[in-house]
PDB file of N, CA and C in Angstrom:
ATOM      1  N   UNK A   1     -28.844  20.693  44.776  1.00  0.00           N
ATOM      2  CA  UNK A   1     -29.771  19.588  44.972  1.00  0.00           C
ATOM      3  C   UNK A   1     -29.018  18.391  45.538  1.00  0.00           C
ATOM      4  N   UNK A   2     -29.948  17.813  46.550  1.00  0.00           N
ATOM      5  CA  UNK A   2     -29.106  16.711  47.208  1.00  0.00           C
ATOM      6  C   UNK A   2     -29.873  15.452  46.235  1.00  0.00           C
ATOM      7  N   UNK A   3     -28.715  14.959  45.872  1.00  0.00           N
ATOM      8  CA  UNK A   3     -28.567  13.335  45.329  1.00  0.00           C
ATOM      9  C   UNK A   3     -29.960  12.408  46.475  1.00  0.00           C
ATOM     10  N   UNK A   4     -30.662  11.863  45.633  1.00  0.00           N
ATOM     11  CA  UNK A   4     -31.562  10.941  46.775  1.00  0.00           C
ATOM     12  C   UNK A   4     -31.283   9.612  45.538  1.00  0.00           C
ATOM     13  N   UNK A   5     -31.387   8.360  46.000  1.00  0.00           N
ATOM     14  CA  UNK A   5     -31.192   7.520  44.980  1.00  0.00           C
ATOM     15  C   UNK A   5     -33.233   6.932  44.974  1.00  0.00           C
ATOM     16  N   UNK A   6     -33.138   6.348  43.872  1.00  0.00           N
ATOM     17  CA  UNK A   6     -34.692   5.744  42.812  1.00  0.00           C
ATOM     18  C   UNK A   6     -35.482   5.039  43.973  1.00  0.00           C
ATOM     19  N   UNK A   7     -34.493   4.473  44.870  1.00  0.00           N
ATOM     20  CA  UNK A   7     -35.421   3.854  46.335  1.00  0.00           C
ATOM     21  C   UNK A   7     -35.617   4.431  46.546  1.00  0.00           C
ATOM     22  N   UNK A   8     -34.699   5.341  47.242  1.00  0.00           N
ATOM     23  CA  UNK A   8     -36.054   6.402  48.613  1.00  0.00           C
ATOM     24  C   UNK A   8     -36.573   6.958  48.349  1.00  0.00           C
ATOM     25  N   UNK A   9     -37.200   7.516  46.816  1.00  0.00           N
ATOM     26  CA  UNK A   9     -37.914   8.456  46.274  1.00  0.00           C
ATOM     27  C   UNK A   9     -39.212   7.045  46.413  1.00  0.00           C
ATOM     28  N   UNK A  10     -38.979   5.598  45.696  1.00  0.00           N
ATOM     29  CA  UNK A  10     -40.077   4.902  45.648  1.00  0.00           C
ATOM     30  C   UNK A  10     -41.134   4.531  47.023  1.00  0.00           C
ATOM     31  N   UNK A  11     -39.647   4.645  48.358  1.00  0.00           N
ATOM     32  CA  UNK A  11     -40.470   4.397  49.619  1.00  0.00           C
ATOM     33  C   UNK A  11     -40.796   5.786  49.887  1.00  0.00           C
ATOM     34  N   UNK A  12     -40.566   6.913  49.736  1.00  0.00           N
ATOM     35  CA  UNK A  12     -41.033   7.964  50.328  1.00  0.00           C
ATOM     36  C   UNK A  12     -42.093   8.014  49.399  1.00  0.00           C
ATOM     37  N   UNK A  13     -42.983   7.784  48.403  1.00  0.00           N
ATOM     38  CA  UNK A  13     -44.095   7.892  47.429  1.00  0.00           C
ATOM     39  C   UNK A  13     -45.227   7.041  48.807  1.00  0.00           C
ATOM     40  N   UNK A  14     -44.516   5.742  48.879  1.00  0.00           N
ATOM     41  CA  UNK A  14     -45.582   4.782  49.465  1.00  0.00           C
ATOM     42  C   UNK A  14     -45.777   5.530  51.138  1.00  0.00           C
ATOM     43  N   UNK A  15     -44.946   6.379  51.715  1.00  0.00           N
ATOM     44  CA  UNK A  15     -45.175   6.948  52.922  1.00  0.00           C
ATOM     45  C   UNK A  15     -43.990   6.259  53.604  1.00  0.00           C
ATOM     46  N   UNK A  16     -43.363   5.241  53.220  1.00  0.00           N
ATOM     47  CA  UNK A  16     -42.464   4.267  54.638  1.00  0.00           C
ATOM     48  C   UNK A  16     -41.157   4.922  54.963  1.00  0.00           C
ATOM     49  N   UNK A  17     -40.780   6.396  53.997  1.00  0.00           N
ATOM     50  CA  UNK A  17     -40.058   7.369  54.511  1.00  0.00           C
ATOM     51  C   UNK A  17     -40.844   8.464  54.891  1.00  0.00           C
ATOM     52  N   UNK A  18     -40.408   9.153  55.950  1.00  0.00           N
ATOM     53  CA  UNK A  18     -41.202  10.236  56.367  1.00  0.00           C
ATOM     54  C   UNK A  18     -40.926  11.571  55.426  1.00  0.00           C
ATOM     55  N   UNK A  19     -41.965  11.996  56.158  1.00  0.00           N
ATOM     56  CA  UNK A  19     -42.258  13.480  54.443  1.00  0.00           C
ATOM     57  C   UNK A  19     -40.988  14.410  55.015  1.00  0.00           C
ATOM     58  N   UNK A  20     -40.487  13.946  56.211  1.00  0.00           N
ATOM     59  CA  UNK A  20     -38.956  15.078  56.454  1.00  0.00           C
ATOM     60  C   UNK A  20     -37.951  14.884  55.869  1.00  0.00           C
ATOM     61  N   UNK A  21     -37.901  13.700  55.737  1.00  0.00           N
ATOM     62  CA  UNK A  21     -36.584  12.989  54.964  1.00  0.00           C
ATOM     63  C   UNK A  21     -36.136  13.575  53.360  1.00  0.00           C
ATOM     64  N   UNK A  22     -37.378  13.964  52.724  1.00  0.00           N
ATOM     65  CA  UNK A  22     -37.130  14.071  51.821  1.00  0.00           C
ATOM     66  C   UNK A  22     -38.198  15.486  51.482  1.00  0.00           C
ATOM     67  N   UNK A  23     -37.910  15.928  50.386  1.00  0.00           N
ATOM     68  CA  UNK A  23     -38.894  17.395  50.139  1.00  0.00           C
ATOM     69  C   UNK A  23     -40.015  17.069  49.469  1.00  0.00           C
ATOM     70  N   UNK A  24     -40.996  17.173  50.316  1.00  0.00           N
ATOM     71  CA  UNK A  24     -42.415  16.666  49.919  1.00  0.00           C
ATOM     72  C   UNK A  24     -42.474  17.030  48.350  1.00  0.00           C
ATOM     73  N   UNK A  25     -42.182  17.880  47.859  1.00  0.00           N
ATOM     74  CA  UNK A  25     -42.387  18.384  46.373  1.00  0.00           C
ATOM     75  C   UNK A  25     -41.930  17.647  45.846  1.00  0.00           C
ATOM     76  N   UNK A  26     -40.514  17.310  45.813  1.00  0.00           N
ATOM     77  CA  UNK A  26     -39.670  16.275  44.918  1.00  0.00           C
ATOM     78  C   UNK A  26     -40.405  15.053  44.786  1.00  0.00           C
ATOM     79  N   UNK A  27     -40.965  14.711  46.247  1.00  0.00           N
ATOM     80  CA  UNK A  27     -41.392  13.100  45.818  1.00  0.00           C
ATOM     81  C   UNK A  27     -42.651  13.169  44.875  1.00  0.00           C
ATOM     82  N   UNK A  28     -43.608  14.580  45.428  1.00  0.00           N
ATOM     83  CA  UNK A  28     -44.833  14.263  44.350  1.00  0.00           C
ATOM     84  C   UNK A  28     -43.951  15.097  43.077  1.00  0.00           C
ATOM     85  N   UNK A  29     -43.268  15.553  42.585  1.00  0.00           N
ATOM     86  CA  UNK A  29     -43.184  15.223  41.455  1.00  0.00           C
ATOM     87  C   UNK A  29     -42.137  14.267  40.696  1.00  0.00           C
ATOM     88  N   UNK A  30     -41.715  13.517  41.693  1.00  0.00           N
ATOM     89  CA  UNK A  30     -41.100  12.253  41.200  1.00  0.00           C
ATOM     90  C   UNK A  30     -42.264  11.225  40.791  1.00  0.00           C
ATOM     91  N   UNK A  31     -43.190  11.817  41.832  1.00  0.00           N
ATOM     92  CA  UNK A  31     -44.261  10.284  42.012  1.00  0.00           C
ATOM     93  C   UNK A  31     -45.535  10.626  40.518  1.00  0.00           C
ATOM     94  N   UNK A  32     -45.322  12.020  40.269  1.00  0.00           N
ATOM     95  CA  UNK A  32     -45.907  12.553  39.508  1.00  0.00           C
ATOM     96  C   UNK A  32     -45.376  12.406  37.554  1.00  0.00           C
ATOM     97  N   UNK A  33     -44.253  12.261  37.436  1.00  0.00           N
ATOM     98  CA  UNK A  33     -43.741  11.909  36.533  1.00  0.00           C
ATOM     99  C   UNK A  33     -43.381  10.430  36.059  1.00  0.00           C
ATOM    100  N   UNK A  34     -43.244   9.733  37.092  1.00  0.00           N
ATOM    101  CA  UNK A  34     -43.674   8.500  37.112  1.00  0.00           C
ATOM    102  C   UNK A  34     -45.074   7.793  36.394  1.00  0.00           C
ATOM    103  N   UNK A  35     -45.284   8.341  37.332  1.00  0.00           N
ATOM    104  CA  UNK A  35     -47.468   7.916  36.604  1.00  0.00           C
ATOM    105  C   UNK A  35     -47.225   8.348  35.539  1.00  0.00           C
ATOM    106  N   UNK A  36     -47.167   9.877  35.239  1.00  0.00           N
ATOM    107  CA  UNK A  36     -46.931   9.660  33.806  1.00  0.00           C
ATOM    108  C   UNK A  36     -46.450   8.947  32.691  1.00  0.00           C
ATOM    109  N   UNK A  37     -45.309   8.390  32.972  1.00  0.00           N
ATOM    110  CA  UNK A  37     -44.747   7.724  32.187  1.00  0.00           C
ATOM    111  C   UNK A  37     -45.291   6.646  32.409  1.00  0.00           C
ATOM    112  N   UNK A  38     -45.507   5.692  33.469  1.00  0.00           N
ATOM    113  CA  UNK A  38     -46.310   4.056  33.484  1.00  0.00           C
ATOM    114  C   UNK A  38     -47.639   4.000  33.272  1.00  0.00           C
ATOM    115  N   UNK A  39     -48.293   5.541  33.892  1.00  0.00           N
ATOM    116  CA  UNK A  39     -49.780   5.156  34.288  1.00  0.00           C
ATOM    117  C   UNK A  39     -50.282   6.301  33.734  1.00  0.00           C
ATOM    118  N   UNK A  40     -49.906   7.062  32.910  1.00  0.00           N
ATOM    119  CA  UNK A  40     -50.719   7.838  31.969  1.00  0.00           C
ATOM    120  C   UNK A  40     -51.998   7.844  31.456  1.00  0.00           C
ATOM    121  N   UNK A  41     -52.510   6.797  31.155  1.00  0.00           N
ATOM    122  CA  UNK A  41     -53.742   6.573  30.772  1.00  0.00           C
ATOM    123  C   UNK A  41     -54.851   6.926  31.970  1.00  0.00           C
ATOM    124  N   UNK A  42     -54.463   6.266  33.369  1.00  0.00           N
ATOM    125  CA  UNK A  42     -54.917   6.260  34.840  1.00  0.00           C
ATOM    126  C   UNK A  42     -54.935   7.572  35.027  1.00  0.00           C
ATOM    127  N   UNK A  43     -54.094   8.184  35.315  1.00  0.00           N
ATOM    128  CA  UNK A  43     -54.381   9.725  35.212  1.00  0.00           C
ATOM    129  C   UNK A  43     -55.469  10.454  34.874  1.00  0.00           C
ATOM    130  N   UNK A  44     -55.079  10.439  33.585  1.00  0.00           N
ATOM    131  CA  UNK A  44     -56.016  11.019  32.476  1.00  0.00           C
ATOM    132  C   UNK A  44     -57.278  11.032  32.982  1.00  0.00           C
ATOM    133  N   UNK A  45     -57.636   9.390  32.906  1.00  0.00           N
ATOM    134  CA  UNK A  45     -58.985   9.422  33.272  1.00  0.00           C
ATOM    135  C   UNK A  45     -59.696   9.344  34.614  1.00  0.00           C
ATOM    136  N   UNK A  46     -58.551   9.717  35.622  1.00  0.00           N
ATOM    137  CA  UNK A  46     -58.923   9.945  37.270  1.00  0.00           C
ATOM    138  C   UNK A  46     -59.213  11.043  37.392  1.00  0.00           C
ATOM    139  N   UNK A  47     -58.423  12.095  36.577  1.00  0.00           N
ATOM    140  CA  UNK A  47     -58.663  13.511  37.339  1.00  0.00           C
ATOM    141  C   UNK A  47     -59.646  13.942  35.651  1.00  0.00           C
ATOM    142  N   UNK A  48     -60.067  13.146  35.091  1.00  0.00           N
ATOM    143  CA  UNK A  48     -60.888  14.172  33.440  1.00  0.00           C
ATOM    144  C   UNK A  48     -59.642  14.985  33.126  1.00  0.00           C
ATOM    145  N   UNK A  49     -58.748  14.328  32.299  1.00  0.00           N
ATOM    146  CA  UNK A  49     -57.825  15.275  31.879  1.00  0.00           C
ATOM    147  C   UNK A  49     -57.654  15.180  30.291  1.00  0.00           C
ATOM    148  N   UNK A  50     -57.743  16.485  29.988  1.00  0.00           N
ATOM    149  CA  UNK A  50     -57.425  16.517  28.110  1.00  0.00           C
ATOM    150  C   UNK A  50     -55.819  16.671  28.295  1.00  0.00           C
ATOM    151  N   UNK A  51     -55.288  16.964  28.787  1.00  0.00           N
ATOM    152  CA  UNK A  51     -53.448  17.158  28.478  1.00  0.00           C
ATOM    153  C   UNK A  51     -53.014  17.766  29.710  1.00  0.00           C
ATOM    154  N   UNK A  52     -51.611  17.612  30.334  1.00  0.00           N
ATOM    155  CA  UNK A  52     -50.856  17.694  31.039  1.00  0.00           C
ATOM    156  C   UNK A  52     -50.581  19.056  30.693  1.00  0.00           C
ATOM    157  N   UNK A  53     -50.484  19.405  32.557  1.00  0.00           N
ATOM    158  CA  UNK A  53     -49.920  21.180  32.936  1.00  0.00           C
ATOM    159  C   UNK A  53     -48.349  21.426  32.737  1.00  0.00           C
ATOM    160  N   UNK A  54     -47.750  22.511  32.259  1.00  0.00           N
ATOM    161  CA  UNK A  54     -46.404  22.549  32.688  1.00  0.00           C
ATOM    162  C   UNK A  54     -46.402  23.510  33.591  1.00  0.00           C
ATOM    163  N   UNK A  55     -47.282  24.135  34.058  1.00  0.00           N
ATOM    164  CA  UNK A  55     -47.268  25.392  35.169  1.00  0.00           C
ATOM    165  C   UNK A  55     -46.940  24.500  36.150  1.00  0.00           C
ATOM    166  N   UNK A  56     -45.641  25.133  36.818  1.00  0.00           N
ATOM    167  CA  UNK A  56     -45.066  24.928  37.809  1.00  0.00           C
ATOM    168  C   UNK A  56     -46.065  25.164  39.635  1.00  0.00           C
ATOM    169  N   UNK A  57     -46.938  26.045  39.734  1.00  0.00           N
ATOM    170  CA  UNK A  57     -47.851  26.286  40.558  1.00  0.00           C
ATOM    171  C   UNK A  57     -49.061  25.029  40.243  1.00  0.00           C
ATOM    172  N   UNK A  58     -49.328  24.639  39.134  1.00  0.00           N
ATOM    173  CA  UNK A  58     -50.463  23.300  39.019  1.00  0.00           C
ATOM    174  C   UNK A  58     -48.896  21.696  39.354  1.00  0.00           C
ATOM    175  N   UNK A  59     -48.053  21.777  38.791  1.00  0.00           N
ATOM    176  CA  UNK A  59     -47.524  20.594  39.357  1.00  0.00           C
ATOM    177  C   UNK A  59     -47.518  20.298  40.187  1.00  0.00           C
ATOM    178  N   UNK A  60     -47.317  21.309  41.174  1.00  0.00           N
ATOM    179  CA  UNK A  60     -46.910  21.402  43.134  1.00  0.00           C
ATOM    180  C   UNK A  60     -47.996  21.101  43.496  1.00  0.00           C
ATOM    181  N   UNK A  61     -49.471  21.528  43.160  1.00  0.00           N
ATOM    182  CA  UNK A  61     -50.651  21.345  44.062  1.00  0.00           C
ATOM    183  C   UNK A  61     -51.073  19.802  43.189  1.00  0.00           C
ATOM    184  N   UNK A  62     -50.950  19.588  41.991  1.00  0.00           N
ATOM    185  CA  UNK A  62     -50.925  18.022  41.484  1.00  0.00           C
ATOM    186  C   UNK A  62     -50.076  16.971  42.286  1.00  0.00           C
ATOM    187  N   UNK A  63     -48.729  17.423  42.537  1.00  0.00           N
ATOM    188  CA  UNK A  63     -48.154  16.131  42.957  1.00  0.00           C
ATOM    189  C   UNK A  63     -48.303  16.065  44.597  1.00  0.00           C
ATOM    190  N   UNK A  64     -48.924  17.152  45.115  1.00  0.00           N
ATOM    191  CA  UNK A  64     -49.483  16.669  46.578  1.00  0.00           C
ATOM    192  C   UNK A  64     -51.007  16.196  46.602  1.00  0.00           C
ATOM    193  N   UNK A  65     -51.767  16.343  45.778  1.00  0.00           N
ATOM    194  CA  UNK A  65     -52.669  15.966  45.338  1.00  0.00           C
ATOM    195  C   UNK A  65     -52.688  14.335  45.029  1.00  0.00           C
ATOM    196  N   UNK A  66     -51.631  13.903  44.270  1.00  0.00           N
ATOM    197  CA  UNK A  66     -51.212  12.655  43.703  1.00  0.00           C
ATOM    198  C   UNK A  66     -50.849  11.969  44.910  1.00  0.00           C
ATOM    199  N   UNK A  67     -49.849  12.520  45.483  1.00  0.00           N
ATOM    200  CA  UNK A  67     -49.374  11.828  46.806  1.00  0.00           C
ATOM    201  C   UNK A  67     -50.484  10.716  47.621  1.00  0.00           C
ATOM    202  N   UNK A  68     -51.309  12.380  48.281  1.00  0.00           N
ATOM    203  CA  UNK A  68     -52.807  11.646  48.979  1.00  0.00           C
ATOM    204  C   UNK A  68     -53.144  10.416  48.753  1.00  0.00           C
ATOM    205  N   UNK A  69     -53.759  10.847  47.110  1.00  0.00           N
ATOM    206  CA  UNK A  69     -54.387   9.551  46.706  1.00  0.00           C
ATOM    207  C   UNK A  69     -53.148   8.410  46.072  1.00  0.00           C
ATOM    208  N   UNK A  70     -52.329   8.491  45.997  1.00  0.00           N
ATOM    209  CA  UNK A  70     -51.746   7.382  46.136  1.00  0.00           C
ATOM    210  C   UNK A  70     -51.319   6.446  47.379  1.00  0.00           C
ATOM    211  N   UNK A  71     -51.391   7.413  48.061  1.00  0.00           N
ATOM    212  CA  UNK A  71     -50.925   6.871  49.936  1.00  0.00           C
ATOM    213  C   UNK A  71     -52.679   6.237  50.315  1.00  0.00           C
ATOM    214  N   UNK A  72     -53.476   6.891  49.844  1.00  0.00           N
ATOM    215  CA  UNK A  72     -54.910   6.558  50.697  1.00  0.00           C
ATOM    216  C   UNK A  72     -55.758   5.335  49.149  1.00  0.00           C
ATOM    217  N   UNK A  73     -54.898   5.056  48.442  1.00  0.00           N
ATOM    218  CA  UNK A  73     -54.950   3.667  47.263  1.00  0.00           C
ATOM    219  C   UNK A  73     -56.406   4.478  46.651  1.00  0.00           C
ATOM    220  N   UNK A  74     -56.625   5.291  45.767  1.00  0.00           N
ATOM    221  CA  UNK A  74     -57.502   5.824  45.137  1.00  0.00           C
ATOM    222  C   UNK A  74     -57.309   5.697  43.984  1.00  0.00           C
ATOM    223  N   UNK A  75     -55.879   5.675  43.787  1.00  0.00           N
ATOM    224  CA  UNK A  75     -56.085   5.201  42.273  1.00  0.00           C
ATOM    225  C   UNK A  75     -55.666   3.757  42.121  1.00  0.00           C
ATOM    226  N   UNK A  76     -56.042   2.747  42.303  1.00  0.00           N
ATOM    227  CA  UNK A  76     -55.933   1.360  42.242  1.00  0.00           C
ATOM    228  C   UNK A  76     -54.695   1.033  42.634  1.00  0.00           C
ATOM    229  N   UNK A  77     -54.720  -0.310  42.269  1.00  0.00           N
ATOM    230  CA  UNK A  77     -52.741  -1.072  42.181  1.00  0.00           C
ATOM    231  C   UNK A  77     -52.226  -0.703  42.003  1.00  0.00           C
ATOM    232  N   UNK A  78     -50.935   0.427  42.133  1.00  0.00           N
ATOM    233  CA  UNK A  78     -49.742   0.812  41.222  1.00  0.00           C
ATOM    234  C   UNK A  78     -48.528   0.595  41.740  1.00  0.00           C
ATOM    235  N   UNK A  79     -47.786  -0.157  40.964  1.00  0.00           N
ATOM    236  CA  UNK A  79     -46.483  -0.344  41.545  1.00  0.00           C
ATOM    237  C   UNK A  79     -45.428   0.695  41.059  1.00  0.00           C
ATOM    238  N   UNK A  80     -44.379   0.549  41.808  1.00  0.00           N
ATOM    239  CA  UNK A  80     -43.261   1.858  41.526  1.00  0.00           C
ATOM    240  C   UNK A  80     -41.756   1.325  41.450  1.00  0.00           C
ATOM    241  N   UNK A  81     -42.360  -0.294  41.332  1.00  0.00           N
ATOM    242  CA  UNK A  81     -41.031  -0.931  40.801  1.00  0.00           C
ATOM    243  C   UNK A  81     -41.443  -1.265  39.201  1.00  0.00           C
ATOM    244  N   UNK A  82     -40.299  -1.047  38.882  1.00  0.00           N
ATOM    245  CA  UNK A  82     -40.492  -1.585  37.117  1.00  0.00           C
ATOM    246  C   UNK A  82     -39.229  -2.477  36.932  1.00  0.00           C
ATOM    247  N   UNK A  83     -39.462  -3.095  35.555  1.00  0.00           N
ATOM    248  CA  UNK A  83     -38.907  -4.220  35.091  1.00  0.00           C
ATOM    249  C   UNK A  83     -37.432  -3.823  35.134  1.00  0.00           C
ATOM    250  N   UNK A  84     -36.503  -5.006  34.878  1.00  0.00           N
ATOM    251  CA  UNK A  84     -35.015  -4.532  34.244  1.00  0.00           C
ATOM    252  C   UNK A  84     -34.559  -3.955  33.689  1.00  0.00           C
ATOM    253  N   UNK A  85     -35.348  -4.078  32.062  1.00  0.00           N
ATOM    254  CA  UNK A  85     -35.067  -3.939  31.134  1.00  0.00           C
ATOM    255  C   UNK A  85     -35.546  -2.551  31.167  1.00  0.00           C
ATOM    256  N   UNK A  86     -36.359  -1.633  31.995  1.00  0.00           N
ATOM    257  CA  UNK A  86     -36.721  -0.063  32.053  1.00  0.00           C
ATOM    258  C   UNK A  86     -36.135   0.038  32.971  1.00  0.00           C
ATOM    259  N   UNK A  87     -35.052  -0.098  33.992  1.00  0.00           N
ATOM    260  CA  UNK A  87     -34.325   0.314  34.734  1.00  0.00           C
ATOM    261  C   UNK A  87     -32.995   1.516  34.475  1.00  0.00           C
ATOM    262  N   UNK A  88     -33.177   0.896  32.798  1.00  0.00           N
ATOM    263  CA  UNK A  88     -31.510   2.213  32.688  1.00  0.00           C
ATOM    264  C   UNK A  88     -32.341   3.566  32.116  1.00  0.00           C
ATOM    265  N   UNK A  89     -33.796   3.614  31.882  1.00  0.00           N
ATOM    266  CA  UNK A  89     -34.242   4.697  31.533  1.00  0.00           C
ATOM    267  C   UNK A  89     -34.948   5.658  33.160  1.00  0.00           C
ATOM    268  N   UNK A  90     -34.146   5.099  34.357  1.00  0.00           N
ATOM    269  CA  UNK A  90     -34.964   5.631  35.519  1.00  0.00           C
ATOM    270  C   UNK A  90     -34.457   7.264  35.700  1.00  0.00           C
ATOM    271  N   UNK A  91     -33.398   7.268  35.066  1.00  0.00           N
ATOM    272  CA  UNK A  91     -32.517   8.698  35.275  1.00  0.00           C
ATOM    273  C   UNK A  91     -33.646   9.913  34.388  1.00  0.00           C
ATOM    274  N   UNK A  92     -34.076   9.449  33.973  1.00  0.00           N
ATOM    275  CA  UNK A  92     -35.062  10.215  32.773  1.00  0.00           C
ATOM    276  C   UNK A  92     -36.507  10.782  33.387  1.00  0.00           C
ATOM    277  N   UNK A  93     -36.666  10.104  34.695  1.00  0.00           N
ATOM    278  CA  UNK A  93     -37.623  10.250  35.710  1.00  0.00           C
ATOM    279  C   UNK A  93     -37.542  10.877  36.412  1.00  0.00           C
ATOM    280  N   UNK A  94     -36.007  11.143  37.002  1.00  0.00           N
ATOM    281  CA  UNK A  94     -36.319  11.792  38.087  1.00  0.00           C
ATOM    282  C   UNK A  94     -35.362  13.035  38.042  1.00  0.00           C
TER     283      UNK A  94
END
């Protein structure tokens, strides 16, 4: 696995890296574990969800799924910068 650092995973989420640069999968499930952890609740109640998949075949079609609508703003405001003080827990994300 190639090393990508917490930026270019955050600009490749928003689209301002191209989907070559990086492996479309990684980012939706970077971008996918993310939400989880900040925006969990949003989730939940975007897609009607009782609990999170670990099937590896539902993550892949979730985090391109997620992508979309995060690139085309469907699920509201979300930012993909976080505070300081959650900065040393970013390794845990990705």
């Amino acid at each position: 696995m190639v090393f990508v650092c917490f930026s270019a995973y955050r600009l490749s989420v928003s689209g301002a890296i191209g989907y070559k640069a990086i492996d479309p999968v990684d980012i939706g499930r970077f971008a996918m574990n993310f939400m989880v952890k900040y925006y969990g609740e949003r989730l939940m109640e975007r897609y009607k969800l009782t609990e999170l998949s670990d099937d590896p075949d539902d993550m892949v079609r979730a985090a391109e799924t997620l992508l979309r609508e995060i690139r085309g703003a469907k699920l509201g405001k979300i930012s993909f910068e976080i505070p300081p003080q959650e900065k040393e827990k970013t390794e845990e994300i990705s």
